[in-house]
C-alpha atoms as a PDB file:
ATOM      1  CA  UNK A   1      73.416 108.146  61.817  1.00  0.00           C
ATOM      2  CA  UNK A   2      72.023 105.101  59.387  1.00  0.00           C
ATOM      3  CA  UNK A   3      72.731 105.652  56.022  1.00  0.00           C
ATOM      4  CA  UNK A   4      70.688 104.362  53.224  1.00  0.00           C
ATOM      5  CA  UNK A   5      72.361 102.870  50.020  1.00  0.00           C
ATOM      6  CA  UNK A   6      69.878 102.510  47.006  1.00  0.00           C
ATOM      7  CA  UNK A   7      70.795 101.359  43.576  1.00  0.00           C
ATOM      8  CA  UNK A   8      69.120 100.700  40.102  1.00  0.00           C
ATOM      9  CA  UNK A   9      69.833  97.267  38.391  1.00  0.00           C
ATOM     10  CA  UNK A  10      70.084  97.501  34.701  1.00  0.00           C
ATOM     11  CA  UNK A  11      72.749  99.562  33.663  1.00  0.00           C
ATOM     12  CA  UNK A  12      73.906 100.485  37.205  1.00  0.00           C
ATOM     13  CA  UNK A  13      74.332  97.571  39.154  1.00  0.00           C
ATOM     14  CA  UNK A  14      74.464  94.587  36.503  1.00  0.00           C
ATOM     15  CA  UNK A  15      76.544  94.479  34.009  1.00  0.00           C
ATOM     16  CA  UNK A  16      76.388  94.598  29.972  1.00  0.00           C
ATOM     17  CA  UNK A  17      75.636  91.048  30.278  1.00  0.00           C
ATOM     18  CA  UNK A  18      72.677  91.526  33.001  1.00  0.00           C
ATOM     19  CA  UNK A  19      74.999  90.074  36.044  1.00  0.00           C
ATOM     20  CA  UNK A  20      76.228  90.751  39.005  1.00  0.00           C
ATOM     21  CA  UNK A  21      79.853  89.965  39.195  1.00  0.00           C
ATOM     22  CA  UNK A  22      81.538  88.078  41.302  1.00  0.00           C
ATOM     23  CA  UNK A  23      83.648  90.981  42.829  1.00  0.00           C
ATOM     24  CA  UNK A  24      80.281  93.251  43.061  1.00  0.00           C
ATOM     25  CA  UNK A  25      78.874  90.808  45.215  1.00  0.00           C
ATOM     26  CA  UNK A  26      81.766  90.103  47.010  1.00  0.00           C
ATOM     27  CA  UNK A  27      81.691  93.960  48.095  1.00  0.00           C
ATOM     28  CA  UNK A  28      78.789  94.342  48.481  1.00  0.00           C
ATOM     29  CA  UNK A  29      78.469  91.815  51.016  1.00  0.00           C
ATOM     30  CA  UNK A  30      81.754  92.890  52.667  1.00  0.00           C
ATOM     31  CA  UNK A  31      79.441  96.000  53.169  1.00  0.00           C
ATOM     32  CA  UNK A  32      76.270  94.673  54.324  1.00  0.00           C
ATOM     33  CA  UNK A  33      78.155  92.117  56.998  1.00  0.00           C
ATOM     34  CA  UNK A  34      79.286  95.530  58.655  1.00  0.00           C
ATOM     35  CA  UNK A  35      75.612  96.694  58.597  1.00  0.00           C
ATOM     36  CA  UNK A  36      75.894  98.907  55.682  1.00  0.00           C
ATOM     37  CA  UNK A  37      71.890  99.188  54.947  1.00  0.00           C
ATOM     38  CA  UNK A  38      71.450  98.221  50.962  1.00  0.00           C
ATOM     39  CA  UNK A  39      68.924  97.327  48.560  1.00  0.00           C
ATOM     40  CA  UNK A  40      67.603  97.608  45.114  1.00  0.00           C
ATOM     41  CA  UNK A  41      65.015  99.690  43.482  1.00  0.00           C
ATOM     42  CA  UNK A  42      64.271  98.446  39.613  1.00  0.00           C
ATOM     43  CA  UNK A  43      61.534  98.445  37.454  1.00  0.00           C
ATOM     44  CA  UNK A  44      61.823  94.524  37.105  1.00  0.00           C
ATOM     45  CA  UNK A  45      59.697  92.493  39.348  1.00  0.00           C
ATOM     46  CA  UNK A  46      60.935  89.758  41.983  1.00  0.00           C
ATOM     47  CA  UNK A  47      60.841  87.101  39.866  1.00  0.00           C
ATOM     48  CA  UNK A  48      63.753  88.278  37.629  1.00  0.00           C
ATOM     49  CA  UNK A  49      65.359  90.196  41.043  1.00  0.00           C
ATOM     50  CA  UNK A  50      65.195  87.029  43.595  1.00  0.00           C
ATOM     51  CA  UNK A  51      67.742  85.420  39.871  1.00  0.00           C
ATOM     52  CA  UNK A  52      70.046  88.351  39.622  1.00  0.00           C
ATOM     53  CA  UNK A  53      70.496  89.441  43.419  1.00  0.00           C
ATOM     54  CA  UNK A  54      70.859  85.564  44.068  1.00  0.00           C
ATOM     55  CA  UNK A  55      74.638  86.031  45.492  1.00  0.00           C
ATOM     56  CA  UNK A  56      73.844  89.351  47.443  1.00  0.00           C
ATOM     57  CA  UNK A  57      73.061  88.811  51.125  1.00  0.00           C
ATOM     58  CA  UNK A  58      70.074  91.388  50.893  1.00  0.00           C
ATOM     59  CA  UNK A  59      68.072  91.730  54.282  1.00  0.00           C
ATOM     60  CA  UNK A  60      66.666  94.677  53.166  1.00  0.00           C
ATOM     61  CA  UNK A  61      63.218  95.109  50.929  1.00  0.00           C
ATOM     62  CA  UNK A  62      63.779  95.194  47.364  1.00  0.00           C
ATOM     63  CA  UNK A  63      61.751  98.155  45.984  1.00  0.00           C
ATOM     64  CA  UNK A  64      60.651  96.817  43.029  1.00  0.00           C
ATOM     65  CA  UNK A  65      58.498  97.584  39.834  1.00  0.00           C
ATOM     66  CA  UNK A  66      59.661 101.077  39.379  1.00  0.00           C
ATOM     67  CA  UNK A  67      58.163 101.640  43.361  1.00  0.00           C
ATOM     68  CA  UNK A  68      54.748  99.846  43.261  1.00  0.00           C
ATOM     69  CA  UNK A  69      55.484  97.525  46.186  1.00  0.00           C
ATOM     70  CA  UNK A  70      58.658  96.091  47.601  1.00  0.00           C
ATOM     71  CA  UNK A  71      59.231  92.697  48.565  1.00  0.00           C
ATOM     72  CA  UNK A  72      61.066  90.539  50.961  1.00  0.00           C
ATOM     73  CA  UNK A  73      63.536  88.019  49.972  1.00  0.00           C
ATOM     74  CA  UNK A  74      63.382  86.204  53.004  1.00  0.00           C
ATOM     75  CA  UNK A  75      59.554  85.270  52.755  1.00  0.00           C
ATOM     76  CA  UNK A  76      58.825  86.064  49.587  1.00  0.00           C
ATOM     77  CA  UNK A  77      55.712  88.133  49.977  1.00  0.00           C
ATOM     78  CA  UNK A  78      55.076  91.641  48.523  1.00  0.00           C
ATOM     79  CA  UNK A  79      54.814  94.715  50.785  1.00  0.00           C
ATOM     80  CA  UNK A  80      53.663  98.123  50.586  1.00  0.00           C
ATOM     81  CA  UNK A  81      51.296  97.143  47.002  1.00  0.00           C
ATOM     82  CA  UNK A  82      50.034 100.435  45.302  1.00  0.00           C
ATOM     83  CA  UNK A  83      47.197  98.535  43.201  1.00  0.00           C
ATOM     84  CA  UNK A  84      45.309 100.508  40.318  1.00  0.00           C
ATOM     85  CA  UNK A  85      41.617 100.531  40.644  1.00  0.00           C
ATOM     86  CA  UNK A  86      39.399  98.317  38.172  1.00  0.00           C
ATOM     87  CA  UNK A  87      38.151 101.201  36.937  1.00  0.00           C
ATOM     88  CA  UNK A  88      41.187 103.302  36.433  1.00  0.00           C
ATOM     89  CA  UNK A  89      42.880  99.726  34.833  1.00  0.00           C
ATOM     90  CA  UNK A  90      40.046  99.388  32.093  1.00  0.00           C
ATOM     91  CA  UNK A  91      40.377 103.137  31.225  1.00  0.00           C
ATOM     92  CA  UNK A  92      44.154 102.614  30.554  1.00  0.00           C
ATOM     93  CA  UNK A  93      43.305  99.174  28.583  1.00  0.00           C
ATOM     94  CA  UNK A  94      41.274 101.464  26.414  1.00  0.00           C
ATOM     95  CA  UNK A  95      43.645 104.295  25.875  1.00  0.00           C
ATOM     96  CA  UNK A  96      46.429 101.489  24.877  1.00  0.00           C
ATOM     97  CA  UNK A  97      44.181  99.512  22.337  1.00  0.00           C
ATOM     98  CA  UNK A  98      42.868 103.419  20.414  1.00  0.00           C
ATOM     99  CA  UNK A  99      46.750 103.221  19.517  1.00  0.00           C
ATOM    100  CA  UNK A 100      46.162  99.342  17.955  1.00  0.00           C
ATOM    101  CA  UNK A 101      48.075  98.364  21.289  1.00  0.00           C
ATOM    102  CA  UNK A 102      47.401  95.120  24.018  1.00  0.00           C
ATOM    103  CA  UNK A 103      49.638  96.022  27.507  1.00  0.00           C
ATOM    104  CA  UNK A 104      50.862  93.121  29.543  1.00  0.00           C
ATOM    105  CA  UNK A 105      48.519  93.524  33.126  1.00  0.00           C
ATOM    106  CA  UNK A 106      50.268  92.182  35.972  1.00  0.00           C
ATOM    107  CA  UNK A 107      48.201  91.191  39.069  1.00  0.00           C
ATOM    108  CA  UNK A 108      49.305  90.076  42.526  1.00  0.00           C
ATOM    109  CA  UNK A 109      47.688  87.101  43.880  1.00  0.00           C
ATOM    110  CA  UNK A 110      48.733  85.349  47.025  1.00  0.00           C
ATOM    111  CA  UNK A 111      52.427  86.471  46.753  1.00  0.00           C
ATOM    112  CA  UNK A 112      52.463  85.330  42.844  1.00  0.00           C
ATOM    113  CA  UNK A 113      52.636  87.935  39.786  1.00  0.00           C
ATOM    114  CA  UNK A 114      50.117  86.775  37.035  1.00  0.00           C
ATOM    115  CA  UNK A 115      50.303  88.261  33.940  1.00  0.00           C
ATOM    116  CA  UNK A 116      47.814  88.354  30.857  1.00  0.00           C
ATOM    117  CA  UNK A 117      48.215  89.543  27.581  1.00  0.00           C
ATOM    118  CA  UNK A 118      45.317  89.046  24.540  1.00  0.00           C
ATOM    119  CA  UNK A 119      46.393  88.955  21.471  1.00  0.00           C
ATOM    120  CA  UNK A 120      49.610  87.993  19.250  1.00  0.00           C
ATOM    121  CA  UNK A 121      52.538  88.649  20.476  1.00  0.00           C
ATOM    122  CA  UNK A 122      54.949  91.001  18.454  1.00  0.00           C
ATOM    123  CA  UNK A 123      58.666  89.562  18.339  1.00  0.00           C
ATOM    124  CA  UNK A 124      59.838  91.936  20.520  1.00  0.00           C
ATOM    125  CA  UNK A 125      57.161  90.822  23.063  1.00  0.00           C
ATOM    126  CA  UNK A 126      57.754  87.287  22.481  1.00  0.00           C
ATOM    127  CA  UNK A 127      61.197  88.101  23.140  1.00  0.00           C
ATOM    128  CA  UNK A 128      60.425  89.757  26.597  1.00  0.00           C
ATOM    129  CA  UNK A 129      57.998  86.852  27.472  1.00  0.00           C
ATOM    130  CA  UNK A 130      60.627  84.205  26.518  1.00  0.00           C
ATOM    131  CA  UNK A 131      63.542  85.301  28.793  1.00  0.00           C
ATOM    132  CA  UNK A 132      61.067  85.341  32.123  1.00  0.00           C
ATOM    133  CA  UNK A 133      58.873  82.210  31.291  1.00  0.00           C
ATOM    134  CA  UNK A 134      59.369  79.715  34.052  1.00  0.00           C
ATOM    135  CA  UNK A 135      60.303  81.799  36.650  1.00  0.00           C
ATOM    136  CA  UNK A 136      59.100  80.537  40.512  1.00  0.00           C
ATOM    137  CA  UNK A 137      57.035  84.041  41.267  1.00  0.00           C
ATOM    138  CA  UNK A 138      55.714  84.777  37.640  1.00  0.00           C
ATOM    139  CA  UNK A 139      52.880  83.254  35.813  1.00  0.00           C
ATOM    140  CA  UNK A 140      52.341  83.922  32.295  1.00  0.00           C
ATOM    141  CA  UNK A 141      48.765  83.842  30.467  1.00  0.00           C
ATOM    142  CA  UNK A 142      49.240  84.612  27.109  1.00  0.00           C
ATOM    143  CA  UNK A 143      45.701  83.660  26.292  1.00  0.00           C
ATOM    144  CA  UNK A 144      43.550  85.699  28.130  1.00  0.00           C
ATOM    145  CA  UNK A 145      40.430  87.361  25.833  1.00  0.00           C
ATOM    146  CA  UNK A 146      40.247  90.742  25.399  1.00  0.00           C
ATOM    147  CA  UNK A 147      37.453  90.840  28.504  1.00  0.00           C
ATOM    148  CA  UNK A 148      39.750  89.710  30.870  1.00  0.00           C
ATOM    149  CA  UNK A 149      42.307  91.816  30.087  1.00  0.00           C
ATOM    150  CA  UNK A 150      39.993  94.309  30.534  1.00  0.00           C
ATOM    151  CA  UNK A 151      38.331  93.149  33.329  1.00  0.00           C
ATOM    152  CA  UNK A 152      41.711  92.202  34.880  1.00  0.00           C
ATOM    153  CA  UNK A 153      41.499  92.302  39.290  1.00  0.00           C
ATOM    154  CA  UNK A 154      44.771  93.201  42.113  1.00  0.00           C
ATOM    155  CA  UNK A 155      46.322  95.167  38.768  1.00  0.00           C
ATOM    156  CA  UNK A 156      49.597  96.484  40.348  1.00  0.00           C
ATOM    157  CA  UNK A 157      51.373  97.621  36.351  1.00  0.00           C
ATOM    158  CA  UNK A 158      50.308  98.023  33.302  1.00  0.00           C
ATOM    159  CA  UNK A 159      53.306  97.324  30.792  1.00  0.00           C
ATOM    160  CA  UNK A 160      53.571  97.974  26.990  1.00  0.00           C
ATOM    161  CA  UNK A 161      56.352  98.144  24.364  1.00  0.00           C
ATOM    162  CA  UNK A 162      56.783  99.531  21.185  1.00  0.00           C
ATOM    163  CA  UNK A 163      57.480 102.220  18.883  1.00  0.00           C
ATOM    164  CA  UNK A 164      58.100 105.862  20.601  1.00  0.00           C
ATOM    165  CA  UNK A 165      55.087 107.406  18.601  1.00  0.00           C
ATOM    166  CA  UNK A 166      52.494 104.594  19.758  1.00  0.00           C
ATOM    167  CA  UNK A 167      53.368 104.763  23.195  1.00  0.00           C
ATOM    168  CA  UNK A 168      54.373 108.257  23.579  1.00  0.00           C
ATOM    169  CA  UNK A 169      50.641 108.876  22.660  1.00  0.00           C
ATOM    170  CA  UNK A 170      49.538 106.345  25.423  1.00  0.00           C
ATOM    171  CA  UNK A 171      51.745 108.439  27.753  1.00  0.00           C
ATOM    172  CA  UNK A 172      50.501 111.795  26.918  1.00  0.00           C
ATOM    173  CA  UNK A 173      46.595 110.958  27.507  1.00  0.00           C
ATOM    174  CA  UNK A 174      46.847 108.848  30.456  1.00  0.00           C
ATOM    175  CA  UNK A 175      49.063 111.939  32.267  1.00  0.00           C
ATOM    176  CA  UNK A 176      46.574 114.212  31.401  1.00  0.00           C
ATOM    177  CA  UNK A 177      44.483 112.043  33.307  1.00  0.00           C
ATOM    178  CA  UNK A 178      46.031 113.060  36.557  1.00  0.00           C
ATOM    179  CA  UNK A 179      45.079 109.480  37.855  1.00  0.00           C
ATOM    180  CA  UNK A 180      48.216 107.741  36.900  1.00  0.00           C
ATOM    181  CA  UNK A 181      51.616 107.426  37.137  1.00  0.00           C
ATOM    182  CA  UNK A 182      53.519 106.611  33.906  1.00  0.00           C
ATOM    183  CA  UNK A 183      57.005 106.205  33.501  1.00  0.00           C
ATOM    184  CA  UNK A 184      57.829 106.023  29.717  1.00  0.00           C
ATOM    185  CA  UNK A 185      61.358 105.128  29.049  1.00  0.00           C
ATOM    186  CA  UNK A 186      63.991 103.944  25.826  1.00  0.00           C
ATOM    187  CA  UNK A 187      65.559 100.217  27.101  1.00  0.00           C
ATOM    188  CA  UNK A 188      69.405 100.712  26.903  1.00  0.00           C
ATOM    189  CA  UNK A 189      69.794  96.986  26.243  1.00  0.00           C
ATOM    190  CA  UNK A 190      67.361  96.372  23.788  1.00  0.00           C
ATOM    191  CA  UNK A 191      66.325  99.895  22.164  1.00  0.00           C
ATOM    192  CA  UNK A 192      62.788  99.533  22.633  1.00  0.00           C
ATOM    193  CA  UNK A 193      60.403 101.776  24.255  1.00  0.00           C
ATOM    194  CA  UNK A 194      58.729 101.223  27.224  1.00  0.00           C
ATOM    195  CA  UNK A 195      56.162 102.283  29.008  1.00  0.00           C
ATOM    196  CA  UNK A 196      54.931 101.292  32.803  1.00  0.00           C
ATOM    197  CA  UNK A 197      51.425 102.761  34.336  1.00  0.00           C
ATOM    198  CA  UNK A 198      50.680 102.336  38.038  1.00  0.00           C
ATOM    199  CA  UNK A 199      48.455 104.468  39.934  1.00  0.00           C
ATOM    200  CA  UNK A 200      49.104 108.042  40.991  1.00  0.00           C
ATOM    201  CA  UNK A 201      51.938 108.655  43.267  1.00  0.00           C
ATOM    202  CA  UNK A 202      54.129 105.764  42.473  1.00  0.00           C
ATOM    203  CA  UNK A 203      57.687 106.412  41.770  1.00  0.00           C
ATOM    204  CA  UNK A 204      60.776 105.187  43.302  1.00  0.00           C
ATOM    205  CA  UNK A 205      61.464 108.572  44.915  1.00  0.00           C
ATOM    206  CA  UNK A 206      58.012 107.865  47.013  1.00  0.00           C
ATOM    207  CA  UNK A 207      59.426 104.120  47.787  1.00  0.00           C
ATOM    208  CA  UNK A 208      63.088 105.311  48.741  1.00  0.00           C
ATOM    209  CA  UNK A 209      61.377 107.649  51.152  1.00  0.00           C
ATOM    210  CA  UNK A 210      59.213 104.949  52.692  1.00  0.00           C
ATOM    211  CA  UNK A 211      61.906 102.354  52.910  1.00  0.00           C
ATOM    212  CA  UNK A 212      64.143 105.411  54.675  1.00  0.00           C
ATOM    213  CA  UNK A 213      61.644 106.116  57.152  1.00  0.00           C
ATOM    214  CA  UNK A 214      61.065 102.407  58.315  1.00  0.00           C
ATOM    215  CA  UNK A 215      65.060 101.560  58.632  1.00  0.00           C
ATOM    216  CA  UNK A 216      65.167 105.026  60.208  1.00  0.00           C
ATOM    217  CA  UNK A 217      67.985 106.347  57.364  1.00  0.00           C
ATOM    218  CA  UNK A 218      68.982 110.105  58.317  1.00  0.00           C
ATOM    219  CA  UNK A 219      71.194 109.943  54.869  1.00  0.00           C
ATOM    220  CA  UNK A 220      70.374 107.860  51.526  1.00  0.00           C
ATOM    221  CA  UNK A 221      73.067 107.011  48.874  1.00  0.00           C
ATOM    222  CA  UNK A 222      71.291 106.598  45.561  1.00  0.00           C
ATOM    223  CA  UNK A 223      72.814 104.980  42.065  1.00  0.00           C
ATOM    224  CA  UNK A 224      71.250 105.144  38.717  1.00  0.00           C
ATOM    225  CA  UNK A 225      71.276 105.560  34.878  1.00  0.00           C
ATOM    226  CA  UNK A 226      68.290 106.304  33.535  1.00  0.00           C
ATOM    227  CA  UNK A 227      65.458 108.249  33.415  1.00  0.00           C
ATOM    228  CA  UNK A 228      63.437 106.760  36.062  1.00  0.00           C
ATOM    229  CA  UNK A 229      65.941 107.168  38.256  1.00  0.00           C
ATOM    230  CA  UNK A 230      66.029 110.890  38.575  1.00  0.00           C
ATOM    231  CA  UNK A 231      63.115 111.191  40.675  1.00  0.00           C
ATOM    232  CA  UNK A 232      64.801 108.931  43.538  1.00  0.00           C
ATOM    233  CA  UNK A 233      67.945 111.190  42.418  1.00  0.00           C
ATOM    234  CA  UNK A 234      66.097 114.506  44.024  1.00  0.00           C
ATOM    235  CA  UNK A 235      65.083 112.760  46.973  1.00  0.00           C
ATOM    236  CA  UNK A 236      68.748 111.535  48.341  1.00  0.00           C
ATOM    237  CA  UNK A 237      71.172 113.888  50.535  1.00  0.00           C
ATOM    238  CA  UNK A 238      73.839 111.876  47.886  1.00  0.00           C
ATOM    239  CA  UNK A 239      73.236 110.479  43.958  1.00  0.00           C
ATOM    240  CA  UNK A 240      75.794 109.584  41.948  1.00  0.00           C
ATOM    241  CA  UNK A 241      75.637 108.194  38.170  1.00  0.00           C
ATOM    242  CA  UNK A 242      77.470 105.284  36.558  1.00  0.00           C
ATOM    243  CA  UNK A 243      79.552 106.624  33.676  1.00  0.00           C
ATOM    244  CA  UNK A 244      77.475 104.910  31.253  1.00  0.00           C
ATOM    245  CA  UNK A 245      74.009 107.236  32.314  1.00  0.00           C
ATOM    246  CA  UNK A 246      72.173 109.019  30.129  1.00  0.00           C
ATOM    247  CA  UNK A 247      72.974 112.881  30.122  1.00  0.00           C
ATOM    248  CA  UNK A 248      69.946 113.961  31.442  1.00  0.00           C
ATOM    249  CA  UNK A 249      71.104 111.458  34.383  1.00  0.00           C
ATOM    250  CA  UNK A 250      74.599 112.664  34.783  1.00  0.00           C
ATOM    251  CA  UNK A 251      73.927 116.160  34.904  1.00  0.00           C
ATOM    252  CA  UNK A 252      71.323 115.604  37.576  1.00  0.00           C
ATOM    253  CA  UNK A 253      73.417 113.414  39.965  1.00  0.00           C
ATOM    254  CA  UNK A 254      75.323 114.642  42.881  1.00  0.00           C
ATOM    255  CA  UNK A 255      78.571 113.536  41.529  1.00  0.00           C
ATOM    256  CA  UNK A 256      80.004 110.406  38.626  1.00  0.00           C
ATOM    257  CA  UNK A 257      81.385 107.359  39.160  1.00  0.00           C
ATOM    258  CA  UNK A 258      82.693 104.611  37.187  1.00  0.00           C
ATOM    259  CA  UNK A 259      80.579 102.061  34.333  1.00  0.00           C
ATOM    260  CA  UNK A 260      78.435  99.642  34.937  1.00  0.00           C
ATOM    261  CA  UNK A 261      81.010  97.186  33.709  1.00  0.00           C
ATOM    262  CA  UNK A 262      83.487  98.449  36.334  1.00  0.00           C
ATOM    263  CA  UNK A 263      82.060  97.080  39.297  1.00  0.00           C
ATOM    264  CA  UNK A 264      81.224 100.955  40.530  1.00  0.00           C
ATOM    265  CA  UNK A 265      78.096 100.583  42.567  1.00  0.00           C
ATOM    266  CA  UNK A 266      79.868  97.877  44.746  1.00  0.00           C
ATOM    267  CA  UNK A 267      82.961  99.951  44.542  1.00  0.00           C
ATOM    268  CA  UNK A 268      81.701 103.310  45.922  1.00  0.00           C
ATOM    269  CA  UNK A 269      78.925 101.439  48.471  1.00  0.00           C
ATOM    270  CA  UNK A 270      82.138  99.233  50.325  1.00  0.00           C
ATOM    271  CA  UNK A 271      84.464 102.925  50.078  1.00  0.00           C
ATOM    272  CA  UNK A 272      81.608 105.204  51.244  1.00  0.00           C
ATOM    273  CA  UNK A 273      80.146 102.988  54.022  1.00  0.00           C
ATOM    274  CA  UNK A 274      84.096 102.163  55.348  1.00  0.00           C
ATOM    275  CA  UNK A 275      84.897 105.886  55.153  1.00  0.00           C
ATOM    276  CA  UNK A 276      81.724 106.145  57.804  1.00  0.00           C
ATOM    277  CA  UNK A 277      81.126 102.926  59.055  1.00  0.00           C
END
């Protein structure tokens, strides 16, 4: 009976410090040489994921960008794309500029992210630019007119940050919508908001289910911490949350293991898939 196992990155997988440790990885791919089945599933992208995930043997596809596509380590190319239309992007464009904010727009083309932003970046934004600028899969145009923004093509996420009453009123018009998906979260590293649009029926639950059904999984194993990660929580036979989760997290997960910081993902993935293996 193959047996899924599906974690988040920040907070559950990587450490305080955004790694992998040595040990994790060490376990980890203890685990996978025995054919334990394991992957990823984060809102980052592949650019920052092919940096952190460098010393895990993954053969599996990384879902990535909160469940918007998945991607292959091995060749590099994206898979399974949910795209927003160009009509459904400029809508959003609108709704975030009415609240005096410019999103980032990311758009896949030939197996490279481009992203624009128009505008001046706050310092929290130059922040977030600054530690992914010159990364192989991720091109950054920082000055793009407000047009192209707009009239961005291939737009896979729209991405803003900023204060909780700006963006929670981004996220309460573009749900009513019903055309989108938005997932609008608090970073645990950074305390800043976030907020991710893709179009309707992205998630990572709908990802962890696809991924399941083309590795033929009968059971998934899923680890998280945060928000986003409840609705791949409901879809596992098995979800457990890192110590460190939020509450809404820990009372939602089948069952709580150790921090983030104590190597528990690796930890329980090595124990679990030996116990069945």
């Amino acid at each position: 009976m193959p047996h899924l196992y599906i974690t988040d990155l920040d907070g559950t997988l990587l450490d305080d410090t955004s790694h992998v440790s040595e040990r994790s990885a060490k376990l980890l791919n203890n685990a996978i040489s025995r054919g334990a089945l394991f992957t990823v599933a984060t809102a980052r992208t592949p650019a920052t994921v092919e940096i952190l995930m460098k010393d895990v043997d993954l053969r599996l596809p990384a879902i990535v960008m909160t469940g918007a596509a998945m991607w292959d380590s091995s060749t590099s190319l994206y898979t399974e794309a949910r795209f927003i239309s160009d009509e459904l992007s400029r809508k959003a464009v609108n709704v975030f500029r009415c609240q005096g904010l410019e999103p980032f727009m990311y758009c896949i083309r030939h197996g490279m992210l481009h992203v624009y932003h128009h505008g001046e970046l706050t310092e929290q934004q130059q922040a977030f630019v600054d530690a992914r600028t010159g990364l192989r899969l991720k091109q950054f145009h920082l000055d793009a007119t407000a047009a192209q923004v707009e009239g961005a093509k291939n737009v896979i996420l729209i991405f803003g940050m900023g204060t909780h009453d700006h963006l929670s009123r981004v996220e309460e018009v573009l749900n009513a919508d019903g055309e989108y998906s938005v997932s609008f979260y608090e970073d645990n590293a950074s305390d800043q908001y976030y907020i991710e649009v893709f179009t309707r029926g992205v998630s990572k639950a709908e990802a962890v289910k696809r991924l399941a059904a083309m590795v033929g999984a009968d059971e998934i194993t899923v680890y998280g911490d945060n928000l986003n990660d409840i609705s791949m929580m409901a879809v596992a036979s098995d979800s457990a949350a890192v110590a460190n989760a939020k509450p809404e997290v820990l009372t939602t997960a089948s069952r709580i293991i150790a921090s983030n910081n104590e190597d528990a993902v690796a930890v329980d993935v090595n124990n679990h898939f030996r116990c069945h293996d």
